[in-house]
C-alpha atoms as a PDB file:
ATOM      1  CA  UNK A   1      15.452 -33.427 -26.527  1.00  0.00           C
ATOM      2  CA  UNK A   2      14.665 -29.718 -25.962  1.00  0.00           C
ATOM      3  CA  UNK A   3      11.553 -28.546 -26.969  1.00  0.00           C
ATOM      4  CA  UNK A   4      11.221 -25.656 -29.020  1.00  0.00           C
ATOM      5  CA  UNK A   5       8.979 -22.614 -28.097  1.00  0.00           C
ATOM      6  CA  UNK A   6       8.249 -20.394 -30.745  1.00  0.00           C
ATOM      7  CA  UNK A   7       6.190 -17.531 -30.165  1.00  0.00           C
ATOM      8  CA  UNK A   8       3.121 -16.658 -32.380  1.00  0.00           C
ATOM      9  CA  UNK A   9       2.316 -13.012 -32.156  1.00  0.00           C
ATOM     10  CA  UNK A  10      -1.208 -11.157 -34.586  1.00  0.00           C
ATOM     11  CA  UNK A  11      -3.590  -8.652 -34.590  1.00  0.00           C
ATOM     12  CA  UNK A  12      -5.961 -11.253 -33.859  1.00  0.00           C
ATOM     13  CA  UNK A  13      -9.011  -8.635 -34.629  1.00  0.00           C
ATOM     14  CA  UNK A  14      -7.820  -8.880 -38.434  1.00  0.00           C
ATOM     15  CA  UNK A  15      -9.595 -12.120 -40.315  1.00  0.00           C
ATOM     16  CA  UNK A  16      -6.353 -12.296 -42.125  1.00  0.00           C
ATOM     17  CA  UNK A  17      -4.124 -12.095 -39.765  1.00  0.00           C
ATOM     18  CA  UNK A  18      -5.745 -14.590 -37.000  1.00  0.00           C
ATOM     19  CA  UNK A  19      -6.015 -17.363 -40.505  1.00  0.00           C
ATOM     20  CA  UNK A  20      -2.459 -16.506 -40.598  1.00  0.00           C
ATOM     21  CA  UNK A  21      -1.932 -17.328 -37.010  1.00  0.00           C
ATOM     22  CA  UNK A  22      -3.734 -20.533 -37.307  1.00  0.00           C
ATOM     23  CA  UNK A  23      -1.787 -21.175 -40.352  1.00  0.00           C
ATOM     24  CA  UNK A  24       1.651 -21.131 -38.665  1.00  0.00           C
ATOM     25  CA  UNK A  25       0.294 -23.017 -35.363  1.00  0.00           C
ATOM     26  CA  UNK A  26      -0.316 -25.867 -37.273  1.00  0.00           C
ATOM     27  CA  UNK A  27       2.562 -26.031 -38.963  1.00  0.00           C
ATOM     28  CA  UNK A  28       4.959 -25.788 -36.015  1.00  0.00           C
ATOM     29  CA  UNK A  29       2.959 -28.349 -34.220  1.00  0.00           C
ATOM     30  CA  UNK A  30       3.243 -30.898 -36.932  1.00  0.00           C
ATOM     31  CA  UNK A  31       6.881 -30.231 -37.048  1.00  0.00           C
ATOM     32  CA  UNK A  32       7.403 -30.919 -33.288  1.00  0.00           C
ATOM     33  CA  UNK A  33       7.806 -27.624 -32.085  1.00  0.00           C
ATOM     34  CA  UNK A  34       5.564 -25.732 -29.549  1.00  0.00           C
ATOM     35  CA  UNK A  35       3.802 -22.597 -30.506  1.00  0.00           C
ATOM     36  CA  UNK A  36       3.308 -20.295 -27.880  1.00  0.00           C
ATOM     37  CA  UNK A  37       0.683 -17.377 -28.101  1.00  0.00           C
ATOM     38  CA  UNK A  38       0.167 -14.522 -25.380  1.00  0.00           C
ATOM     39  CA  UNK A  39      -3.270 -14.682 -23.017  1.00  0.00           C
ATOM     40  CA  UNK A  40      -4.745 -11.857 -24.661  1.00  0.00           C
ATOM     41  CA  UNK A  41      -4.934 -14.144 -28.127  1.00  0.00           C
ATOM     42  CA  UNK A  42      -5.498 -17.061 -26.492  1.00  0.00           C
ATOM     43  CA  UNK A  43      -9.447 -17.148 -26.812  1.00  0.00           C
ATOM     44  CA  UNK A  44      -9.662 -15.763 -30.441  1.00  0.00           C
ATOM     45  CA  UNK A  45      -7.239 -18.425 -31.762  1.00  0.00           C
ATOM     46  CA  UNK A  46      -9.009 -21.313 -29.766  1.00  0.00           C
ATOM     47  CA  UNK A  47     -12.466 -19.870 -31.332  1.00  0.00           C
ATOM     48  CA  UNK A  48     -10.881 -19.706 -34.808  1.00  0.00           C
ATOM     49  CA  UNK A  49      -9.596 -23.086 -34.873  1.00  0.00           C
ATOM     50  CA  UNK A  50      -9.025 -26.659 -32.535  1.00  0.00           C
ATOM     51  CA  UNK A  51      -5.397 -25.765 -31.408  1.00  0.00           C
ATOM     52  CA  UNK A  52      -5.547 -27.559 -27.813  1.00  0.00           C
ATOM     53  CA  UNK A  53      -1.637 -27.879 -27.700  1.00  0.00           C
ATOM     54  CA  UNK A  54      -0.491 -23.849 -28.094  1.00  0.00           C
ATOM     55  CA  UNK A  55       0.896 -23.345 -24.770  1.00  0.00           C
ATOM     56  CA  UNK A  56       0.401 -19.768 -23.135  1.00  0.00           C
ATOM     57  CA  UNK A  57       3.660 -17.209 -22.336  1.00  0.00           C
ATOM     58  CA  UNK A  58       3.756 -16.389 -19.432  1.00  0.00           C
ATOM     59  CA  UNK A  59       1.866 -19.297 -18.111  1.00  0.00           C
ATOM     60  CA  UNK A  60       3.418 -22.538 -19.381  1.00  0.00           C
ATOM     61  CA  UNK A  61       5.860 -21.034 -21.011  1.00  0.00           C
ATOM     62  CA  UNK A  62       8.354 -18.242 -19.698  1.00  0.00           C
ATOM     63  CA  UNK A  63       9.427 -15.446 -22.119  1.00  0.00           C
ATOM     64  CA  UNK A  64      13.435 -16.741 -21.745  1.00  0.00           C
ATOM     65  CA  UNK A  65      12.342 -20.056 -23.226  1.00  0.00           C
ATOM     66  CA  UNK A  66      11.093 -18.729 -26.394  1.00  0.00           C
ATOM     67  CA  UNK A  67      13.707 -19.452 -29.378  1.00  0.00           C
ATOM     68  CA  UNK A  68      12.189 -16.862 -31.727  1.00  0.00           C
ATOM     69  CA  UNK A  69       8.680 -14.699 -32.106  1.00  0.00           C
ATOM     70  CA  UNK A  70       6.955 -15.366 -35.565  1.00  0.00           C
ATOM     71  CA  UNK A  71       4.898 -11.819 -35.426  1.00  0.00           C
ATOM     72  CA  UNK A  72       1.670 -11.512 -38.354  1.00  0.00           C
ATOM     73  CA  UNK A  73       0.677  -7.914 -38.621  1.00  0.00           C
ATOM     74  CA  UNK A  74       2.150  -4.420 -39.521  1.00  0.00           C
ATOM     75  CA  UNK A  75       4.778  -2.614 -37.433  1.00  0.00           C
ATOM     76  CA  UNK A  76       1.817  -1.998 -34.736  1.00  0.00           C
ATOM     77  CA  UNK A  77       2.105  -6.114 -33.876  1.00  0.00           C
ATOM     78  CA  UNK A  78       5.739  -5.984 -34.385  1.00  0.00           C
ATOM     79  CA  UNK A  79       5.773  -2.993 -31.705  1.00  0.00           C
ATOM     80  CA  UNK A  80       3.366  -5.492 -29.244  1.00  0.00           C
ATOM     81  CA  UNK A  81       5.677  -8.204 -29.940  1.00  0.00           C
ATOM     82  CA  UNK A  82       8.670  -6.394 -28.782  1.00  0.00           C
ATOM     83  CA  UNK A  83       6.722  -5.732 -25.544  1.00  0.00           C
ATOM     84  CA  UNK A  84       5.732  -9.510 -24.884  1.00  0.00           C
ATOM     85  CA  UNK A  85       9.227 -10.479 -25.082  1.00  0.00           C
ATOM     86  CA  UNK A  86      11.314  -8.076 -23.149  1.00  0.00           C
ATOM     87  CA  UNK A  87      13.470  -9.090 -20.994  1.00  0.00           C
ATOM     88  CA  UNK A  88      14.370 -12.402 -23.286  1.00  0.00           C
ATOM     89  CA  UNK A  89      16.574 -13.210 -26.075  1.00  0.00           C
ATOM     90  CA  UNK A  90      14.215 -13.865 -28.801  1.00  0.00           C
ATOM     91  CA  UNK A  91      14.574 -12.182 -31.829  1.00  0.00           C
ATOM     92  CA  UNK A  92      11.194 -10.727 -34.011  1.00  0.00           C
ATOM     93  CA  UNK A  93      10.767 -11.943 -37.440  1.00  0.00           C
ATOM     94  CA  UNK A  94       7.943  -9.910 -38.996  1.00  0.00           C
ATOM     95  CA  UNK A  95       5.693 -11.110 -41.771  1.00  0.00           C
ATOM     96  CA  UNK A  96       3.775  -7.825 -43.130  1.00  0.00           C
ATOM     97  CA  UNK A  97      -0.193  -7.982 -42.950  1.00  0.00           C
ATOM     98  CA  UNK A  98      -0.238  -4.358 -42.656  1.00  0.00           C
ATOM     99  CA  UNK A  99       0.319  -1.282 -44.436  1.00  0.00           C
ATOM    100  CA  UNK A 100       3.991   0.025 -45.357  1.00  0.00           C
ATOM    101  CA  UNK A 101       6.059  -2.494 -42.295  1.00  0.00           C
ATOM    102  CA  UNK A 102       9.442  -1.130 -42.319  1.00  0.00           C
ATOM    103  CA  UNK A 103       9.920  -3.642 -39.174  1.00  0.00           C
ATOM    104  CA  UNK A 104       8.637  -6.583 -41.318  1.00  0.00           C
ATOM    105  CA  UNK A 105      10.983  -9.107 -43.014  1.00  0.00           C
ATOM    106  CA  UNK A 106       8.709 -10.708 -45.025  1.00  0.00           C
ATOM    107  CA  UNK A 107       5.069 -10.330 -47.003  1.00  0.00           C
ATOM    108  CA  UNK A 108       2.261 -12.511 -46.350  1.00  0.00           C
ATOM    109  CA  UNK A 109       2.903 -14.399 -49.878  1.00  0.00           C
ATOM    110  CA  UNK A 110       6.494 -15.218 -48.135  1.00  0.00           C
ATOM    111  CA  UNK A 111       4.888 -17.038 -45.422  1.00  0.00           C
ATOM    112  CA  UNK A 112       5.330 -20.428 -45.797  1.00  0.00           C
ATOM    113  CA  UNK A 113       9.105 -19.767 -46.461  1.00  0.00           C
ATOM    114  CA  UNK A 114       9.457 -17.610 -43.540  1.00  0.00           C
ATOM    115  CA  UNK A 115       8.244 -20.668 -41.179  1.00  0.00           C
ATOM    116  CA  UNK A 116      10.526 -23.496 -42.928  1.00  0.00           C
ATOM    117  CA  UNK A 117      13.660 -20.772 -42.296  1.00  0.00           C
ATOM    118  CA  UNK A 118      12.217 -20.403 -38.608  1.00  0.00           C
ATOM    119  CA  UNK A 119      12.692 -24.293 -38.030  1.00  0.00           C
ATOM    120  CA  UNK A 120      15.959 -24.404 -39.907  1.00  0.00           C
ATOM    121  CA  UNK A 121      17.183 -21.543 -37.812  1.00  0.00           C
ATOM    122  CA  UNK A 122      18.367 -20.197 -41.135  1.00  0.00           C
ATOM    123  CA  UNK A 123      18.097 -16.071 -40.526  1.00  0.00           C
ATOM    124  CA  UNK A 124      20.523 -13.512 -39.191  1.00  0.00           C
ATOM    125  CA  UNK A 125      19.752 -11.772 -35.909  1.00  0.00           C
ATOM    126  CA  UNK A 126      19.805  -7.651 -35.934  1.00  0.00           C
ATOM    127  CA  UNK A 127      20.246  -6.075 -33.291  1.00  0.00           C
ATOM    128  CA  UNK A 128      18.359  -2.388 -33.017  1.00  0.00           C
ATOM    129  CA  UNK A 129      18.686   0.754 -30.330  1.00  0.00           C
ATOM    130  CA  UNK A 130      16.287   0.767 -28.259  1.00  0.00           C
ATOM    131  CA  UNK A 131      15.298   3.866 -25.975  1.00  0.00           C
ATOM    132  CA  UNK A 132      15.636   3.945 -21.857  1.00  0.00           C
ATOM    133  CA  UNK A 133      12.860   6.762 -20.652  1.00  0.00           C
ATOM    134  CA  UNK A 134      12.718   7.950 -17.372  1.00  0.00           C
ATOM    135  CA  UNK A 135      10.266  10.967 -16.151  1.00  0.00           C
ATOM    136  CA  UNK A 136      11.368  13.192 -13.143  1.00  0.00           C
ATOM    137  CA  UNK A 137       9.388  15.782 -11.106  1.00  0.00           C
ATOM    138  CA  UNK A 138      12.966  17.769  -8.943  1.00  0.00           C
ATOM    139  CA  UNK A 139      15.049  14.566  -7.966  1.00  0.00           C
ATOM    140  CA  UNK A 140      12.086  12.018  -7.856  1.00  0.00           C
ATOM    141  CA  UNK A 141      12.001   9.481 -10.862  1.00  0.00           C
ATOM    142  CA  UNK A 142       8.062   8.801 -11.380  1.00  0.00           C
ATOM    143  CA  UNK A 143       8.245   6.470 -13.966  1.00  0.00           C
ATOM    144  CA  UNK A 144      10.395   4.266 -16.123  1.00  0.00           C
ATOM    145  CA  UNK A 145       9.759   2.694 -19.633  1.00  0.00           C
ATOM    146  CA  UNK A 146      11.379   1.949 -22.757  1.00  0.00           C
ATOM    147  CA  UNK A 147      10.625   2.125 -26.198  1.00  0.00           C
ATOM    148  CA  UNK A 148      12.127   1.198 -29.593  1.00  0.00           C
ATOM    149  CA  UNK A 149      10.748   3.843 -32.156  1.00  0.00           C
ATOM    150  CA  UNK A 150      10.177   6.758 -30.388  1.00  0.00           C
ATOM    151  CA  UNK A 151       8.992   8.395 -26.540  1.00  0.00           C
ATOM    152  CA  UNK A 152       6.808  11.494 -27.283  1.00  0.00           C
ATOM    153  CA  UNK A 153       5.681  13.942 -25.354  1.00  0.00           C
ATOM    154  CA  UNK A 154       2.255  15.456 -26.295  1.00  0.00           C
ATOM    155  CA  UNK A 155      -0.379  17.968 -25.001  1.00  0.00           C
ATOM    156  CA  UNK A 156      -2.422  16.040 -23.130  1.00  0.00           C
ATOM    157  CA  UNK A 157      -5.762  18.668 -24.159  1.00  0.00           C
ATOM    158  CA  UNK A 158      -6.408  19.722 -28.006  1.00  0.00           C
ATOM    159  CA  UNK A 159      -6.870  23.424 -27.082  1.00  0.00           C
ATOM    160  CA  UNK A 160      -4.054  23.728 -25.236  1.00  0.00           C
ATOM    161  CA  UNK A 161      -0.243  23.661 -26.402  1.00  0.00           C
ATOM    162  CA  UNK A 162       2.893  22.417 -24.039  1.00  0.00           C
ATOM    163  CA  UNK A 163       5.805  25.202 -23.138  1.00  0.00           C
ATOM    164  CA  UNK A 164       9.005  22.776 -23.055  1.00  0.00           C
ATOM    165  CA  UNK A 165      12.672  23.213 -22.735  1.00  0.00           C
ATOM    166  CA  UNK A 166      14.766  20.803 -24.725  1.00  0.00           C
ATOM    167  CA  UNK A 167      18.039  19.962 -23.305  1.00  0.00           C
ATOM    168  CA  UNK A 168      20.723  17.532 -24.885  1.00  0.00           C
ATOM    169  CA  UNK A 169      23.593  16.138 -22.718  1.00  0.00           C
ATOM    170  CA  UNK A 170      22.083  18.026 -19.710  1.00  0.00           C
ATOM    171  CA  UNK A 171      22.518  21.420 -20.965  1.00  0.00           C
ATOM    172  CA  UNK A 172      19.266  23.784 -22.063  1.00  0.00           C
ATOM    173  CA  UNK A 173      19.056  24.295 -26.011  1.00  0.00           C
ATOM    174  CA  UNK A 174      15.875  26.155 -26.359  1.00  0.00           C
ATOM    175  CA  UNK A 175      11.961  26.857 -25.464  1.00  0.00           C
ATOM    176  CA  UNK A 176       8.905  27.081 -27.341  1.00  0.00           C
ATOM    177  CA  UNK A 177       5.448  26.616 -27.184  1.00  0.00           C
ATOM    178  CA  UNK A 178       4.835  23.376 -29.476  1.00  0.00           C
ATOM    179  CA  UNK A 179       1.839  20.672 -29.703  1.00  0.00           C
ATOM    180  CA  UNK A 180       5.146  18.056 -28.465  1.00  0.00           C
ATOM    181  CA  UNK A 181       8.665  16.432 -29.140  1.00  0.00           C
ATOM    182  CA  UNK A 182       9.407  13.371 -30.420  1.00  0.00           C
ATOM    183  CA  UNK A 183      12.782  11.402 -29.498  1.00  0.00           C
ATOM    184  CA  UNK A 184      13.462   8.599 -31.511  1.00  0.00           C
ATOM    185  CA  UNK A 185      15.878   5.565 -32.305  1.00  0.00           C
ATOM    186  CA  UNK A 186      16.807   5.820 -36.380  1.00  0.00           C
ATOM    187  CA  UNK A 187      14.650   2.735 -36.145  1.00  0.00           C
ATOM    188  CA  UNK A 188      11.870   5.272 -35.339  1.00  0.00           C
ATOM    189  CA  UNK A 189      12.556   7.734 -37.610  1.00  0.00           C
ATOM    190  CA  UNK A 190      10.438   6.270 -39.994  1.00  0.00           C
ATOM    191  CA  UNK A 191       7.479   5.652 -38.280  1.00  0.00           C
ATOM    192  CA  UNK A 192       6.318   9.372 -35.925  1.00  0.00           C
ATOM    193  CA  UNK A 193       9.508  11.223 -36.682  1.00  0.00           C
ATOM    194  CA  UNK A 194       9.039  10.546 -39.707  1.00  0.00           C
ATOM    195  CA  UNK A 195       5.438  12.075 -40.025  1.00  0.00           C
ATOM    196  CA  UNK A 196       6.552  15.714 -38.386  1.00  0.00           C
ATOM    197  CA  UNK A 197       9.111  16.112 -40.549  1.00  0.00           C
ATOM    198  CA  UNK A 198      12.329  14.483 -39.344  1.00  0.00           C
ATOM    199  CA  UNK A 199      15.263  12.955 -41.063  1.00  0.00           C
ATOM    200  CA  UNK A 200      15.708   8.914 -42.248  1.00  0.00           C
ATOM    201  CA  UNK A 201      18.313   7.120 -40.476  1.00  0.00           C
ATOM    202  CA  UNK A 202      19.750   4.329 -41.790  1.00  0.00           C
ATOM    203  CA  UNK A 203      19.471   1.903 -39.170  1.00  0.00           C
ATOM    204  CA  UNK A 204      23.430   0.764 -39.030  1.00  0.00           C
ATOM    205  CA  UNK A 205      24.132   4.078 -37.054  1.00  0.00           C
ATOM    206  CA  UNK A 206      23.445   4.474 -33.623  1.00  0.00           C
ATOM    207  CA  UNK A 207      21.893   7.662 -32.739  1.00  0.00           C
ATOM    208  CA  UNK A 208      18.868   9.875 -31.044  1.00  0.00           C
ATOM    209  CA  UNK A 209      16.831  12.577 -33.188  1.00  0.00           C
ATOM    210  CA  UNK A 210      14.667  15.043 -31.603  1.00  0.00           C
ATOM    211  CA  UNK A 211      12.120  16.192 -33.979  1.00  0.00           C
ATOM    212  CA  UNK A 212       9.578  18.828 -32.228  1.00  0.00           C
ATOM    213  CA  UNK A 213       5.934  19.015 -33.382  1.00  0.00           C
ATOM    214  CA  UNK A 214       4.200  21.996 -34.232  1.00  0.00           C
ATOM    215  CA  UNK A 215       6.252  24.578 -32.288  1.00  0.00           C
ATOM    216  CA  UNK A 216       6.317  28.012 -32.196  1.00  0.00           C
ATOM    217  CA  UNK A 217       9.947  28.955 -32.432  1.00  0.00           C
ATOM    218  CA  UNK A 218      12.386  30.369 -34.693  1.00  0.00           C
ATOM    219  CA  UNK A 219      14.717  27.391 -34.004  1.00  0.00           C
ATOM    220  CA  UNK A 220      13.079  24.544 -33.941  1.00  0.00           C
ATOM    221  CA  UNK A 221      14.265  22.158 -36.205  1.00  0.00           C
ATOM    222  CA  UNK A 222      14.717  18.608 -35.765  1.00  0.00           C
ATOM    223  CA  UNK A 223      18.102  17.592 -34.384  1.00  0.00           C
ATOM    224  CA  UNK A 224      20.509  14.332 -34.725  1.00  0.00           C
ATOM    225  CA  UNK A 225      22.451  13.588 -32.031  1.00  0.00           C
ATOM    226  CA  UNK A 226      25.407  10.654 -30.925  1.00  0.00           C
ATOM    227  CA  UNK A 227      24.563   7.126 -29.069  1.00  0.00           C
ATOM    228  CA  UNK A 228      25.740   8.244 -25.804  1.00  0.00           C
ATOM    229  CA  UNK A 229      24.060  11.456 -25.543  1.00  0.00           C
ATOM    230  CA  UNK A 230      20.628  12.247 -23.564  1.00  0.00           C
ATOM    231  CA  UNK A 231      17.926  14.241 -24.289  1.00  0.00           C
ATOM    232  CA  UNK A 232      15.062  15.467 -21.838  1.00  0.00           C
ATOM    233  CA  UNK A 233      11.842  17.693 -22.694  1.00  0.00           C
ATOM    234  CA  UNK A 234      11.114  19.728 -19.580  1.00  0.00           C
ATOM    235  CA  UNK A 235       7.401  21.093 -18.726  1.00  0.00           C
ATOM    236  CA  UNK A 236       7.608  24.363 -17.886  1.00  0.00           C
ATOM    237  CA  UNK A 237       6.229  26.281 -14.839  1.00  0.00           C
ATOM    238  CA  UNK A 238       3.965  28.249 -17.405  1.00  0.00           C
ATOM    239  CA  UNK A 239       2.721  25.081 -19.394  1.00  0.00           C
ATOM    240  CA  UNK A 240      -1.221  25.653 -19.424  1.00  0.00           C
ATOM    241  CA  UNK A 241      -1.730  22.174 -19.785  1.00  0.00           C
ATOM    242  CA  UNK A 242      -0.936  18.631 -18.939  1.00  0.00           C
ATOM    243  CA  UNK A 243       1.373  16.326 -20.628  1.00  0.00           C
ATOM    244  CA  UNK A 244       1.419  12.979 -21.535  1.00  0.00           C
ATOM    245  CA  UNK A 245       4.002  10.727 -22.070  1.00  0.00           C
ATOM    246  CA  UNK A 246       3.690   7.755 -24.949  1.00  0.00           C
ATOM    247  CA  UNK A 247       6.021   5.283 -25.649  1.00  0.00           C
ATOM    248  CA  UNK A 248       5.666   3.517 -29.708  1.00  0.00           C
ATOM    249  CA  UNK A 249       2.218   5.235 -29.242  1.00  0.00           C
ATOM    250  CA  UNK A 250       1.162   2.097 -26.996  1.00  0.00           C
ATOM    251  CA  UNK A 251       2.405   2.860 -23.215  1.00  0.00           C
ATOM    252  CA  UNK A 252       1.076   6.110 -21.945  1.00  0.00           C
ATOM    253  CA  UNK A 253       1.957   8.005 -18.644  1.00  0.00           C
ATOM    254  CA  UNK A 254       0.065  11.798 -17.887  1.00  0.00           C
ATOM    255  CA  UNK A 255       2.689  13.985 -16.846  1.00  0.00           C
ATOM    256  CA  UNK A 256       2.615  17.035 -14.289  1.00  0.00           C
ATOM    257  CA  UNK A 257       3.858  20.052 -14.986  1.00  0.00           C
ATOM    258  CA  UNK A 258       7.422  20.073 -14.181  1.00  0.00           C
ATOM    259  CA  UNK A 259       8.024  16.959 -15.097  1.00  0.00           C
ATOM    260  CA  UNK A 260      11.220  15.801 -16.718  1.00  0.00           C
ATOM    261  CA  UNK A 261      11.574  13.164 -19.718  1.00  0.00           C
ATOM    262  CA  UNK A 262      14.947  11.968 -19.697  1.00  0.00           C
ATOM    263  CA  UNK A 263      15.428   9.401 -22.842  1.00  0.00           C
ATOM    264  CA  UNK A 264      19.064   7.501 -23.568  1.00  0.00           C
ATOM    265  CA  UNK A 265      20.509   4.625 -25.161  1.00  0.00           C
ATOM    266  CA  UNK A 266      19.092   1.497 -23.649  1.00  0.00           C
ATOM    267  CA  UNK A 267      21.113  -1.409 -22.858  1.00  0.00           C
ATOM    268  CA  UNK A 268      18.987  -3.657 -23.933  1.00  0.00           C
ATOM    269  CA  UNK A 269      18.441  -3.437 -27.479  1.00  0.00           C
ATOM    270  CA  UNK A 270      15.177  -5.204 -29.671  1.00  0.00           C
ATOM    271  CA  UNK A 271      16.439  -7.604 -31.711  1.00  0.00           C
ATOM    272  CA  UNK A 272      15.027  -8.676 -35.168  1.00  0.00           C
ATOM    273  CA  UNK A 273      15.680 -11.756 -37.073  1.00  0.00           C
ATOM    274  CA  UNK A 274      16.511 -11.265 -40.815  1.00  0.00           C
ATOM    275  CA  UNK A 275      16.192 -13.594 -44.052  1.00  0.00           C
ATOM    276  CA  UNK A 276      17.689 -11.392 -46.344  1.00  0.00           C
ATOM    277  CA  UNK A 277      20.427  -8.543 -46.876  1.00  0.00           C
ATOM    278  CA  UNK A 278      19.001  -6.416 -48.856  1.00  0.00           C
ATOM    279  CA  UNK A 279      20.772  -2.551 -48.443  1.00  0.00           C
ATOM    280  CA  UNK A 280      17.684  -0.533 -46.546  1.00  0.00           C
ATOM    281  CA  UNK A 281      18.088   1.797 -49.247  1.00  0.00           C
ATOM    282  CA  UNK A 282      16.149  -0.248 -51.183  1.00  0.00           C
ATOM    283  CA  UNK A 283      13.679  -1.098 -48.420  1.00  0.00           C
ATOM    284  CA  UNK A 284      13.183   2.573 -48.426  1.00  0.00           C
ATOM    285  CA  UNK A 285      12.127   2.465 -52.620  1.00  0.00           C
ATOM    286  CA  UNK A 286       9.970  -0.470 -52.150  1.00  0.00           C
ATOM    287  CA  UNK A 287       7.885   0.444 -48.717  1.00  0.00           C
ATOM    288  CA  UNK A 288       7.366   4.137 -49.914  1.00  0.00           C
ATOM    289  CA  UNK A 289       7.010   3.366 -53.634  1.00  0.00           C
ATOM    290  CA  UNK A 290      10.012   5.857 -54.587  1.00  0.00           C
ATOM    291  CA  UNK A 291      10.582   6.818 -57.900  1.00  0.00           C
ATOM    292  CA  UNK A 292      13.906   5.299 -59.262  1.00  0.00           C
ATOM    293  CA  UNK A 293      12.751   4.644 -62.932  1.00  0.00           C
ATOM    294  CA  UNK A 294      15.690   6.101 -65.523  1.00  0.00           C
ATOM    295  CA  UNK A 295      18.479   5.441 -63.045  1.00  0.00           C
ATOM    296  CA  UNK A 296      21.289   3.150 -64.700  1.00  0.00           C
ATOM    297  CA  UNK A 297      23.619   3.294 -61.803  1.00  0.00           C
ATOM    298  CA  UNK A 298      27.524   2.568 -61.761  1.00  0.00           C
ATOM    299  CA  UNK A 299      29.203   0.755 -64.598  1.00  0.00           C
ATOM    300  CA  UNK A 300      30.050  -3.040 -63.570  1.00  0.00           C
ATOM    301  CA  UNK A 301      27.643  -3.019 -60.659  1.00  0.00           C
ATOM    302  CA  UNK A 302      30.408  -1.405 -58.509  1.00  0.00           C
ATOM    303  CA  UNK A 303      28.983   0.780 -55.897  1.00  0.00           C
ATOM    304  CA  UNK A 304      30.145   4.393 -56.135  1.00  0.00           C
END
């Protein structure tokens, strides 16, 4: 019989979260599974608790053979998650330890529920947009990344602002003098996008936003744009300071002036295993606390 590797992924610097990660260990060891941790938790989880038989990704274990990724945290672990197991199959099912977790499926209290769906394989799998980034100084690429909420590109110096170009399907829209832009998947425009004043997207549709921080323009405004469309941020010749490039606010890359950051549709999207159905307009009421008291909504139940 195949043995099952299930990934254990949590902000191991959180008591809660590395009891957590015990806590699910154990279990899928004495249900005949293997749990699988990354090297960087390896030593905190061994101090924490007498788990001799976690195997290691990576090491024992390569990120193709993992069936699914069990991540304890907010959206930051979900974000680190998504990194370990790139370039596998293995969905993310979140269990919130955080703050507000849009990417999370379930609360702690949920927990011991989430791991009896994980070994029933009873969840859904979700499939989100992820982001292709690729910088270019003239016809050089210089670096390549990914991301899944959002690429940003930020002064690199408080004192000193960026002068960009945006362009959107190769074509120049406008300059300004701003403190950076943000380009994000609609599963990012909740997190950074979010923050500097950008639109929600519902997650079902597939498209890029462009949401520019702080600038100094007349038009400026945040923009929403189809799947198959690009859009680059350009550092002018005049920029009096450096750039810097961050993907989910975890991968960072200094950019010279010049410098071109070209973000599309990847084809590889991050996918998320789900327990429940639930319309994400009410995920929106009950992460952000909306106000929705009074409303007695359509007679019958019927939607519209």
């Amino acid at each position: 019989m195949t043995a099952r590797h299930i990934l254990v992924v949590a902000h191991t610097g959180r008591p809660e979260s590395l009891g957590a990660a015990v806590t699910v260990c154990q279990h899928l060891r004495d249900a005949g599974l293997v749990p699988v941790v990354d090297a960087e938790s390896l030593d905190d989880l061994r101090a924490a608790a007498a788990l001799d038989e976690v195997h290691v990704l990576g090491t024992d274990v390569g990120v193709g053979d993992v069936e699914i990724a069990i991540v304890l945290g907010g959206d930051g672990t979900i974000l680190r998650a998504a990194e370990l197991v790139r370039g596998g199959s293995a969905p993310l099912l979140g269990v919130n330890l955080g703050h507000v977790g849009f990417l999370a499926e379930s609360e702690r209290d949920d927990l011991s529920e989430a791991i009896r769906r994980v070994l029933a394989r009873d969840y859904l799998v979700e499939e989100r947009m992820a982001l292709s980034v690729r910088v270019k100084l003239g016809t050089e690429v210089i670096h390549e990344t990914w991301a899944l909420n959002e690429a940003t590109v930020e002064k690199a110096s408080r004192e000193r602002m960026l002068d960009v170009v945006v362009e959107v399907d190769g074509r120049p829209l406008s300059s300004f003098g701003c403190d950076g832009v943000v380009m994000a998947t609609p599963t990012g425009s909740t997190a950074y996008a979010f923050s500097a004043g950008g639109p929600i997207v519902w997650p079902s549709l597939d498209a890029l936003l462009l949401v520019p921080l702080s600038a100094h323009a007349l038009f400026a405004r945040p923009l929403v744009v189809g799947p198959n469309s690009s859009l680059a941020v350009e550092l002018l010749e005049r920029t009096p300071g450096l750039g810097i490039l961050w993907c989910d606010g975890r991968r960072a890359f200094d950019l010279p002036v010049g410098a071109r950051v070209v973000a599309r549709r990847s084809s590889t999207p991050v996918r998320l295993a789900r327990l429940h159905q639930g319309p994400f307009t009410d995920r929106l009421v009950n992460k952000f606390a909306l106000p929705v008291t009074g409303w007695r909504g359509p007679e019958g139940g019927a939607t519209g």
